[in-house]
N, C-alpha and C. Protein backbone atom coordinates (compact mmCIF):
# COMPACT_ATOMS: atom_id res chain seq x y z
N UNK A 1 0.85 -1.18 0.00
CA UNK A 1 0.00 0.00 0.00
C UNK A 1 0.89 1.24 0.00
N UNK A 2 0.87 2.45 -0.63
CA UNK A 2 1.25 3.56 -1.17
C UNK A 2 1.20 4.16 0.30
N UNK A 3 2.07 4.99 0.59
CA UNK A 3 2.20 5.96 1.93
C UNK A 3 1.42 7.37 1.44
N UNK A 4 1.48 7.73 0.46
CA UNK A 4 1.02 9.34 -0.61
C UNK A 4 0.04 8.92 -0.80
N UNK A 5 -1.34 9.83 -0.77
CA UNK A 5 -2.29 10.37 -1.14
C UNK A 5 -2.41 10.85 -1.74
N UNK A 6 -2.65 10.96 -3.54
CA UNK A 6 -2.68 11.75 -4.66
C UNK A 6 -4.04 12.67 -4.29
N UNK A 7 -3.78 13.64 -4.48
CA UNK A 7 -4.85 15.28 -4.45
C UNK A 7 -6.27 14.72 -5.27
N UNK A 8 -7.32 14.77 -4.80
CA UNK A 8 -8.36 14.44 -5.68
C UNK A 8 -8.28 15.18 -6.79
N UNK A 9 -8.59 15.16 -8.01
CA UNK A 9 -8.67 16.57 -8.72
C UNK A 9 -10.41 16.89 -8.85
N UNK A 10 -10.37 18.44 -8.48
CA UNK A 10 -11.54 19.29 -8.00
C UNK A 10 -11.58 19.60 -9.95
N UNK A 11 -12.46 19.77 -10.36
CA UNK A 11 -13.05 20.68 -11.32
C UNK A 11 -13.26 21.76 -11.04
N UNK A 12 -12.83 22.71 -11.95
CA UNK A 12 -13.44 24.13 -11.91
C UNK A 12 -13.97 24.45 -13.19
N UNK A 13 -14.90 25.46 -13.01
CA UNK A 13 -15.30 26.01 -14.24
C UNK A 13 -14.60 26.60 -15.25
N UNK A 14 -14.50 26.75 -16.25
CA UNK A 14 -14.19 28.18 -17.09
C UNK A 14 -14.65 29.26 -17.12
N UNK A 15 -14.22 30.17 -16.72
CA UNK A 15 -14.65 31.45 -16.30
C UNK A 15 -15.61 31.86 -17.44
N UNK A 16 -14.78 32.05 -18.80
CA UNK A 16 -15.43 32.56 -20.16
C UNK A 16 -16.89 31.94 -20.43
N UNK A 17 -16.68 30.31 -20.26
CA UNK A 17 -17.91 29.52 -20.46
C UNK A 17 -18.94 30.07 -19.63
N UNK A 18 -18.88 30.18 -18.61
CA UNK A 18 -19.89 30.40 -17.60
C UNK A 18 -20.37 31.61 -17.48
N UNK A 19 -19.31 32.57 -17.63
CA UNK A 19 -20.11 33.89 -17.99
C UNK A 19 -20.96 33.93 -19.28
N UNK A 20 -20.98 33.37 -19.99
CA UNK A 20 -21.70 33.33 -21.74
C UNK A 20 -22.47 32.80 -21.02
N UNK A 21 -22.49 31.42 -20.23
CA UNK A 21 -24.15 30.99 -20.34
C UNK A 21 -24.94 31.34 -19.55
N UNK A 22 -24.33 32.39 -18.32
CA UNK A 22 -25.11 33.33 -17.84
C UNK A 22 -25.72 34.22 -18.20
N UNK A 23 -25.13 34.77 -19.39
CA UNK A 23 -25.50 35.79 -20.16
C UNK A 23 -26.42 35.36 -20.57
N UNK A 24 -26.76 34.07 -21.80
CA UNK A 24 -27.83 33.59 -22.82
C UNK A 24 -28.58 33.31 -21.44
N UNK A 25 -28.88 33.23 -20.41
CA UNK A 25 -29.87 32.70 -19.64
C UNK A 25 -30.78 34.21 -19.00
N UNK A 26 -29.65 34.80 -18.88
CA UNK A 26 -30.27 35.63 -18.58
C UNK A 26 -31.15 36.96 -19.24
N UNK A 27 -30.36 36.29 -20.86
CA UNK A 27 -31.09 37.03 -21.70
C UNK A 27 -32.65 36.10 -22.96
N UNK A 28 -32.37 34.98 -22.36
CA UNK A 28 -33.79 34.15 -23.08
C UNK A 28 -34.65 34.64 -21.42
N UNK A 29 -34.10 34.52 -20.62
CA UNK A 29 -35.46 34.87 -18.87
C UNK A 29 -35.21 36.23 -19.79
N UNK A 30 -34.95 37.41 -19.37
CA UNK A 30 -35.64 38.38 -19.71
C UNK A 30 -36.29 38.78 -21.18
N UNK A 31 -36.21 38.01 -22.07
CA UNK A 31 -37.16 38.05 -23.36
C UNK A 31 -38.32 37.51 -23.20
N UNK A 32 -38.40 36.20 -22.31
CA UNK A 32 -39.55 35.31 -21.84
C UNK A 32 -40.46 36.24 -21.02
N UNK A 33 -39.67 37.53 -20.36
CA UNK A 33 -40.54 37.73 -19.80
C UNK A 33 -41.33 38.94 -20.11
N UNK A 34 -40.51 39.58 -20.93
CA UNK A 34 -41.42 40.78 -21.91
C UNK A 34 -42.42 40.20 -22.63
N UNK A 35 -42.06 39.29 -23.32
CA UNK A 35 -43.26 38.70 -24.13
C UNK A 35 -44.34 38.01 -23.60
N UNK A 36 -44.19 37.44 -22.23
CA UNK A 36 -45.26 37.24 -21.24
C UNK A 36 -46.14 38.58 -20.64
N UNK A 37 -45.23 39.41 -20.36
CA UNK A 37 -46.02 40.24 -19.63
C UNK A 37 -46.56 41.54 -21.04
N UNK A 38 -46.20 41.40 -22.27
CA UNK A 38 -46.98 41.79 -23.42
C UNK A 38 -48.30 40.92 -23.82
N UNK A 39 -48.02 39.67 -23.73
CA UNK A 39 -49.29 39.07 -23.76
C UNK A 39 -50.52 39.17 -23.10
N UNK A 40 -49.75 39.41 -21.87
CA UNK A 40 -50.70 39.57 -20.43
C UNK A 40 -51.68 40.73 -20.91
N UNK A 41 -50.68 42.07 -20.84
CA UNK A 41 -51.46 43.09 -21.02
C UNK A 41 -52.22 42.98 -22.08
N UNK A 42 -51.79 42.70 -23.43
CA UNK A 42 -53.15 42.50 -24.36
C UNK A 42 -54.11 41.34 -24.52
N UNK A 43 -54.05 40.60 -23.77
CA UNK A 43 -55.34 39.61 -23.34
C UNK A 43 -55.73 40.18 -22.62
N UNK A 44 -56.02 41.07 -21.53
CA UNK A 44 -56.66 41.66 -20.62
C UNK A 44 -57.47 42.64 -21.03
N UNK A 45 -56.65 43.84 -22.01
CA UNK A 45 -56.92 44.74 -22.40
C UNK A 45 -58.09 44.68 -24.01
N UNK A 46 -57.98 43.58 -24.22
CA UNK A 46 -58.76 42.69 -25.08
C UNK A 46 -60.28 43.02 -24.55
N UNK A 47 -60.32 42.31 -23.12
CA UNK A 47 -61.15 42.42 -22.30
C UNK A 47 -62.36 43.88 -22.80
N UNK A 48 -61.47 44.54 -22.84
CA UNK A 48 -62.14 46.58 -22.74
C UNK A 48 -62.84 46.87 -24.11
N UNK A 49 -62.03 46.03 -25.00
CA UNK A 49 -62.86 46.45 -26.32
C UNK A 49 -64.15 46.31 -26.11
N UNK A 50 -64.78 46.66 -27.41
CA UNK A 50 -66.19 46.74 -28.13
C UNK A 50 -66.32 45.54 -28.72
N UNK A 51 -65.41 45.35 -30.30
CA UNK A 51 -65.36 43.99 -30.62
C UNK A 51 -64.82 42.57 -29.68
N UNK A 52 -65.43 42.63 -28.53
CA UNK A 52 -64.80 41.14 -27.78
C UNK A 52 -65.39 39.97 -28.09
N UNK A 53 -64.60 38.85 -28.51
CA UNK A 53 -65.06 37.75 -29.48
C UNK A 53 -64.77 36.95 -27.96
N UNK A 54 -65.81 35.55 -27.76
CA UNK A 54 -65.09 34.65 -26.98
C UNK A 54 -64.29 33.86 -27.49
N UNK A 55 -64.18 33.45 -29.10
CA UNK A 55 -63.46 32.38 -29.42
C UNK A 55 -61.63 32.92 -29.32
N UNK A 56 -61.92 34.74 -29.89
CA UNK A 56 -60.31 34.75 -29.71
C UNK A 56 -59.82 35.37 -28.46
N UNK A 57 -60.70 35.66 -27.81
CA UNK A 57 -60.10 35.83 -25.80
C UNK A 57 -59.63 34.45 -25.47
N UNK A 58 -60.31 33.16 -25.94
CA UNK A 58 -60.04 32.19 -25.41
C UNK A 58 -58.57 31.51 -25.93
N UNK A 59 -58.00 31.73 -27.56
CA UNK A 59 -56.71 31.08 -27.84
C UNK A 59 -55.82 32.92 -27.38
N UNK A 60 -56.01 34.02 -26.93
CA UNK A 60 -55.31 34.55 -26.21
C UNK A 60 -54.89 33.90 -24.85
N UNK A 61 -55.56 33.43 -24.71
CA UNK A 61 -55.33 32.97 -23.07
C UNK A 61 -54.87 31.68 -22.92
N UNK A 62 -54.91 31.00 -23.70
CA UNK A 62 -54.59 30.18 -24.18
C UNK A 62 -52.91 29.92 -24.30
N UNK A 63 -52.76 31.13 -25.59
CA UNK A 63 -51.45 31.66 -25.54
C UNK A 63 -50.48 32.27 -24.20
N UNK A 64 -51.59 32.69 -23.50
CA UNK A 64 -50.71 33.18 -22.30
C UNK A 64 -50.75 32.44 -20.94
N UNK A 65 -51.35 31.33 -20.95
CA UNK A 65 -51.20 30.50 -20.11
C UNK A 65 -49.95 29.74 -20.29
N UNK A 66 -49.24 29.23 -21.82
CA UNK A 66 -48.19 28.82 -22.44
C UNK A 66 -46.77 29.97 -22.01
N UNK A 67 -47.25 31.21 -22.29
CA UNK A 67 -46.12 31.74 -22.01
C UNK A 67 -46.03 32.50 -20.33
N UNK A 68 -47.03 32.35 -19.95
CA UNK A 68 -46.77 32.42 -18.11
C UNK A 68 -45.94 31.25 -17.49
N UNK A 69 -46.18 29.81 -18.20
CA UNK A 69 -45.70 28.78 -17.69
C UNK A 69 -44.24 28.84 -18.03
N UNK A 70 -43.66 29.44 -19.08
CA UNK A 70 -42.37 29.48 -19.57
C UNK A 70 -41.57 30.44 -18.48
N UNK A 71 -42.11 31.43 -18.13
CA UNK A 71 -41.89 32.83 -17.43
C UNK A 71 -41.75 31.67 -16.14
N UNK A 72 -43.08 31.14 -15.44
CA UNK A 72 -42.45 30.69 -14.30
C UNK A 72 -41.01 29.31 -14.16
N UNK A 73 -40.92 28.62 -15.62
CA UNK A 73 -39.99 28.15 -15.57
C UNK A 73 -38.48 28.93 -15.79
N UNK A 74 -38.56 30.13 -15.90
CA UNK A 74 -37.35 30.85 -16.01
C UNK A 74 -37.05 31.03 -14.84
N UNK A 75 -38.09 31.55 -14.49
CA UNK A 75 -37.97 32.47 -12.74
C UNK A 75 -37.15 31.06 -11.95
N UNK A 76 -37.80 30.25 -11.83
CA UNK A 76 -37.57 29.16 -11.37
C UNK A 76 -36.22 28.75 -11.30
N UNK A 77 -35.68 28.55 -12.09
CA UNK A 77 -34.34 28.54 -12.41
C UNK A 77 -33.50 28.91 -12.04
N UNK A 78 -33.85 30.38 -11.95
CA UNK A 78 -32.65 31.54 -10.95
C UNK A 78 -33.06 30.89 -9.55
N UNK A 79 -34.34 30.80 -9.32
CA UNK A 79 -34.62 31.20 -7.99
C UNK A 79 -33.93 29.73 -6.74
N UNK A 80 -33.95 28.57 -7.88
CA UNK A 80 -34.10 27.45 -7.64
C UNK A 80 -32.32 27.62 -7.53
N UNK A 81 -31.38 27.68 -8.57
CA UNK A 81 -30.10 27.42 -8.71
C UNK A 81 -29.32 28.07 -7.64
N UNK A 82 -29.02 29.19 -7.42
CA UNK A 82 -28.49 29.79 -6.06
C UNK A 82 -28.52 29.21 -4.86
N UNK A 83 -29.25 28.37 -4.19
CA UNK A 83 -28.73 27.46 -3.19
C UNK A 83 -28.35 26.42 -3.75
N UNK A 84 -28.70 25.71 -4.79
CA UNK A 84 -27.91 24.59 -5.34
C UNK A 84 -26.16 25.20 -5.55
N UNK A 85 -25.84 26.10 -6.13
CA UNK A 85 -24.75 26.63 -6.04
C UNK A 85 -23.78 27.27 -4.28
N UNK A 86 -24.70 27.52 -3.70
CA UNK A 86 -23.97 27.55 -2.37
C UNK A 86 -23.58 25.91 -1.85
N UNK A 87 -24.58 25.39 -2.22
CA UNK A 87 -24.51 23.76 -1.52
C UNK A 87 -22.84 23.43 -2.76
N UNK A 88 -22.97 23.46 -3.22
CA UNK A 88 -21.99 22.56 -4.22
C UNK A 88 -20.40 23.33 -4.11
N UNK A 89 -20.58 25.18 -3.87
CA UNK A 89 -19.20 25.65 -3.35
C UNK A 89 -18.66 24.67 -1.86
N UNK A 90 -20.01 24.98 -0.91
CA UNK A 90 -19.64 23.98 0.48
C UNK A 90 -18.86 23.06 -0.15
N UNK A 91 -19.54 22.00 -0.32
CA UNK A 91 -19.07 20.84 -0.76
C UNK A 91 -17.90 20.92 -1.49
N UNK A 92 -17.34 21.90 -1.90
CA UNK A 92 -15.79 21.93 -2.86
C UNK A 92 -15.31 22.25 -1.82
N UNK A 93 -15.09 23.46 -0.94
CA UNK A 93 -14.28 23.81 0.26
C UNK A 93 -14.20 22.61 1.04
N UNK A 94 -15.07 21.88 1.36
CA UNK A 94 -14.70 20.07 2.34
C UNK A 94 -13.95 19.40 1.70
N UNK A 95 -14.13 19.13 0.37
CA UNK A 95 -13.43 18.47 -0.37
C UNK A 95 -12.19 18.98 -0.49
N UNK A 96 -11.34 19.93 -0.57
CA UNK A 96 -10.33 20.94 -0.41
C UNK A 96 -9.89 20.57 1.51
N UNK A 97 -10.61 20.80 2.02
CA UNK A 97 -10.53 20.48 3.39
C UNK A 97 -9.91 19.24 3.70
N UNK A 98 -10.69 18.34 2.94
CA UNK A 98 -10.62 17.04 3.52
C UNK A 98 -9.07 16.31 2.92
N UNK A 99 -8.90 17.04 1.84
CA UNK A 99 -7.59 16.66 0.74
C UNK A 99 -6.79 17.04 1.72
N UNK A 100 -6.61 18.49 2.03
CA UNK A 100 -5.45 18.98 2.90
C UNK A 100 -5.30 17.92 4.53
N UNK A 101 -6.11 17.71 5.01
CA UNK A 101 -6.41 17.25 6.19
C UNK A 101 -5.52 15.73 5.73
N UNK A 102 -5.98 14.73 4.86
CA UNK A 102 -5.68 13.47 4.43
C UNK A 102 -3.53 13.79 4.18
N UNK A 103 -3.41 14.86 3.59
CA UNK A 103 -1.77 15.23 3.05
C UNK A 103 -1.39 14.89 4.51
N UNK A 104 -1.71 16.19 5.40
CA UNK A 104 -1.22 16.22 6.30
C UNK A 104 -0.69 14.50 7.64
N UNK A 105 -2.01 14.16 7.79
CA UNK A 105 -1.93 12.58 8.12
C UNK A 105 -1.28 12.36 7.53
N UNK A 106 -0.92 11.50 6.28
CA UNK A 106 0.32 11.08 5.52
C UNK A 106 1.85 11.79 6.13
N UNK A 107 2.17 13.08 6.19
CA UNK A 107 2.93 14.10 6.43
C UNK A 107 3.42 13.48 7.81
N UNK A 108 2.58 13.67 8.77
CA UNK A 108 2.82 13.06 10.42
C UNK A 108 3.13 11.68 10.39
N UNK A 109 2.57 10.99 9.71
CA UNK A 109 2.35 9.43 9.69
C UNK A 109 4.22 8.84 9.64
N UNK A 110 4.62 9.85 8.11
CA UNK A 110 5.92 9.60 7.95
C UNK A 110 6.79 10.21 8.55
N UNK A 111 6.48 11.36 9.45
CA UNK A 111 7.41 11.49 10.81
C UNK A 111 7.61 10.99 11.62
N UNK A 112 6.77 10.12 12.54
CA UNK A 112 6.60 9.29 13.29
C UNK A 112 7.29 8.60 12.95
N UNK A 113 7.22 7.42 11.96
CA UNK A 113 7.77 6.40 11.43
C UNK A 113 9.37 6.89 11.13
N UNK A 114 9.58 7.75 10.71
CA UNK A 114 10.86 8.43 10.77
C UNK A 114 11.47 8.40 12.46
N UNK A 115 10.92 8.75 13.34
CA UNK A 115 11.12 8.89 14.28
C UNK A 115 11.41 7.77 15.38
N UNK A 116 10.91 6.82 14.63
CA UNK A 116 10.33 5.76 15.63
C UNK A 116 12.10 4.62 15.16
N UNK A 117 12.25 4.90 13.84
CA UNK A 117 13.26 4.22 13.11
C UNK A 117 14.36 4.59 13.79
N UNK A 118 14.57 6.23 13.82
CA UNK A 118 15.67 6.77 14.48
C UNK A 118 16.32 6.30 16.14
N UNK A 119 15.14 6.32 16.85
CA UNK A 119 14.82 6.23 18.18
C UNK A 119 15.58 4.59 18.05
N UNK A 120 14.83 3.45 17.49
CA UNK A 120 15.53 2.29 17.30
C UNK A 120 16.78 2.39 17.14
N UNK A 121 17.11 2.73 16.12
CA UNK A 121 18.46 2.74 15.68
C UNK A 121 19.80 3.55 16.82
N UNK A 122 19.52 4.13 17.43
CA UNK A 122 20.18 5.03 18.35
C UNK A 122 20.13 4.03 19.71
N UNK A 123 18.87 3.24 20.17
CA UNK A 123 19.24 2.02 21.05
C UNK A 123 19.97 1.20 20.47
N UNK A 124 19.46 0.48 19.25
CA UNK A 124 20.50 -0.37 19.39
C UNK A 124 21.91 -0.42 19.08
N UNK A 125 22.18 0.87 18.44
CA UNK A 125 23.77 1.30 18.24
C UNK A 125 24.23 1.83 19.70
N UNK A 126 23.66 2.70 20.67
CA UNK A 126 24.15 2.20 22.36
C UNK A 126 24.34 1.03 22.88
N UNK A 127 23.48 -0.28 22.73
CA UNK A 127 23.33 -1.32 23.32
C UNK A 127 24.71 -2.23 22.68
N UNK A 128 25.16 -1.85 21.46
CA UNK A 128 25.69 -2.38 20.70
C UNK A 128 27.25 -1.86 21.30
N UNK A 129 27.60 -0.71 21.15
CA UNK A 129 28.77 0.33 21.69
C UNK A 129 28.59 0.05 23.08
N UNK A 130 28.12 -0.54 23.60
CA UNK A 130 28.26 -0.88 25.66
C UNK A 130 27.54 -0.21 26.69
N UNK A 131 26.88 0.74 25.84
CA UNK A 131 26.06 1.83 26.57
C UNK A 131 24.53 1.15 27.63
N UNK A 132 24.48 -0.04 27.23
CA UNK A 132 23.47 -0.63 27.65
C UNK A 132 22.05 -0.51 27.49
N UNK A 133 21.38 -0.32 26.61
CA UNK A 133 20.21 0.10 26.37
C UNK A 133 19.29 -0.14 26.99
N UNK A 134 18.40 -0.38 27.77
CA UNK A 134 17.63 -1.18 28.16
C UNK A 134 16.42 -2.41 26.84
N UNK A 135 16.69 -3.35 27.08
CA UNK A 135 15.94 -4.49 26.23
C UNK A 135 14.44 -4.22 26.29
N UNK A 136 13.78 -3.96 26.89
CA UNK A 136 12.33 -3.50 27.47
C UNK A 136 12.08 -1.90 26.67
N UNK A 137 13.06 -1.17 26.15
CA UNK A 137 13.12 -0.08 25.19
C UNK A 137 13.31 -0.48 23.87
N UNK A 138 14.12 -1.38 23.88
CA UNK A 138 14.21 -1.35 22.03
C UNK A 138 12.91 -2.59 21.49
N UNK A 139 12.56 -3.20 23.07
CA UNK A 139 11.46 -4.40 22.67
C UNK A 139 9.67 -2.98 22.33
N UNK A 140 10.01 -1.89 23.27
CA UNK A 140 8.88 -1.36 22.43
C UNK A 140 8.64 -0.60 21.69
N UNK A 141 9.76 -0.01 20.91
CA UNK A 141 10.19 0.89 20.24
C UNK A 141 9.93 0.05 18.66
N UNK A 142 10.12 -1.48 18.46
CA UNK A 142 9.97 -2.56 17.56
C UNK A 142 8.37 -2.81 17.31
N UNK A 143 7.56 -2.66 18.83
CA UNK A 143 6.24 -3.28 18.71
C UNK A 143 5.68 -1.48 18.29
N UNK A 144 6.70 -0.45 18.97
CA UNK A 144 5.66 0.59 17.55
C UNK A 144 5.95 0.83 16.42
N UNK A 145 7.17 0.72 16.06
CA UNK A 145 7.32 0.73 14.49
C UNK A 145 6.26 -0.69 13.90
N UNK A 146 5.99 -1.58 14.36
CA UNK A 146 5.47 -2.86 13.70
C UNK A 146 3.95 -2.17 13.89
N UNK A 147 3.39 -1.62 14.50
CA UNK A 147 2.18 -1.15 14.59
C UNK A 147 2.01 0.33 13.74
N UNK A 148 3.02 0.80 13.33
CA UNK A 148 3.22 2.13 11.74
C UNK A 148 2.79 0.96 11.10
N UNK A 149 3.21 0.21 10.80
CA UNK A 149 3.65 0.09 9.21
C UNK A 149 2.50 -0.58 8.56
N UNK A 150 1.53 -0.86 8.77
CA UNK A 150 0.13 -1.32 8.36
C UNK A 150 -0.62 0.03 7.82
N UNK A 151 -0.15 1.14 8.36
CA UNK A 151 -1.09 2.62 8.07
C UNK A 151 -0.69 2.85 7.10
């Protein structure tokens, strides 16, 4: 098993892309919605005439029941996407979080183990040179390096 943790790779947007399709979105919602709220007013205003027919009040309304529904699917969209977009930045900053957090473990993991090697090696090169190490030190200094090396 690998000691390194390769970096997830995060996606980001393209700046250019995303501004364009903000733009076309925000410019089909505001066409959707002139032409809704033009409809509106002259189906209503329909209403006031002299010549008022029921057959063509009725495919006016008709018509503007079609383009109210478009209008509320625009609206919708904005209104709807903005917490979907806060939720999904969160979720990149954890993910960023969680990458750095995972390096770091790795980082300590191989200090320790660095440490633990050193610490050995320095008993048993005393014990070895006459210095006497104590056996009960280098016996647990062995049972923690043997307990690294599975991580």
């Amino acid at each position: 098993m690998s000691d390194t943790v390769p970096p997830p790779k995060v996606a980001t947007p393209d700046n250019d892309r995303l501004t364009i399709k903000e733009l076309m979105a925000a410019f089909l919602t505001f066409g959707i919605g002139i032409v809704s709220l033009f409809i509106l007013f002259r189906t209503f205003s329909y209403l006031d005439t002299e010549k008022f027919d029921a057959a063509i009040f009725n495919q006016k309304k008709d018509i503007m029941a079609v383009a109210l529904g478009l209008l509320g699917t625009a609206t919708g969209y904005y209104l709807g996407r903005v917490p979907a977009e806060k939720q999904a930045d969160a979720s990149r900053r954890e993910a960023n979080a969680a990458t750095a957090s995972a390096a770091q473990a790795v980082q300590n993991k191989q200090q320790v183990k660095s440490a633990v090697a050193d610490a050995l090696s320095r008993a048993q090169d005393s014990d070895l040179a006459g210095g006497g190490a104590p056996d009960r030190s280098i016996e647990i200094l062995r049972d923690l390096e043997r307990s690294i090396r599975p991580l």
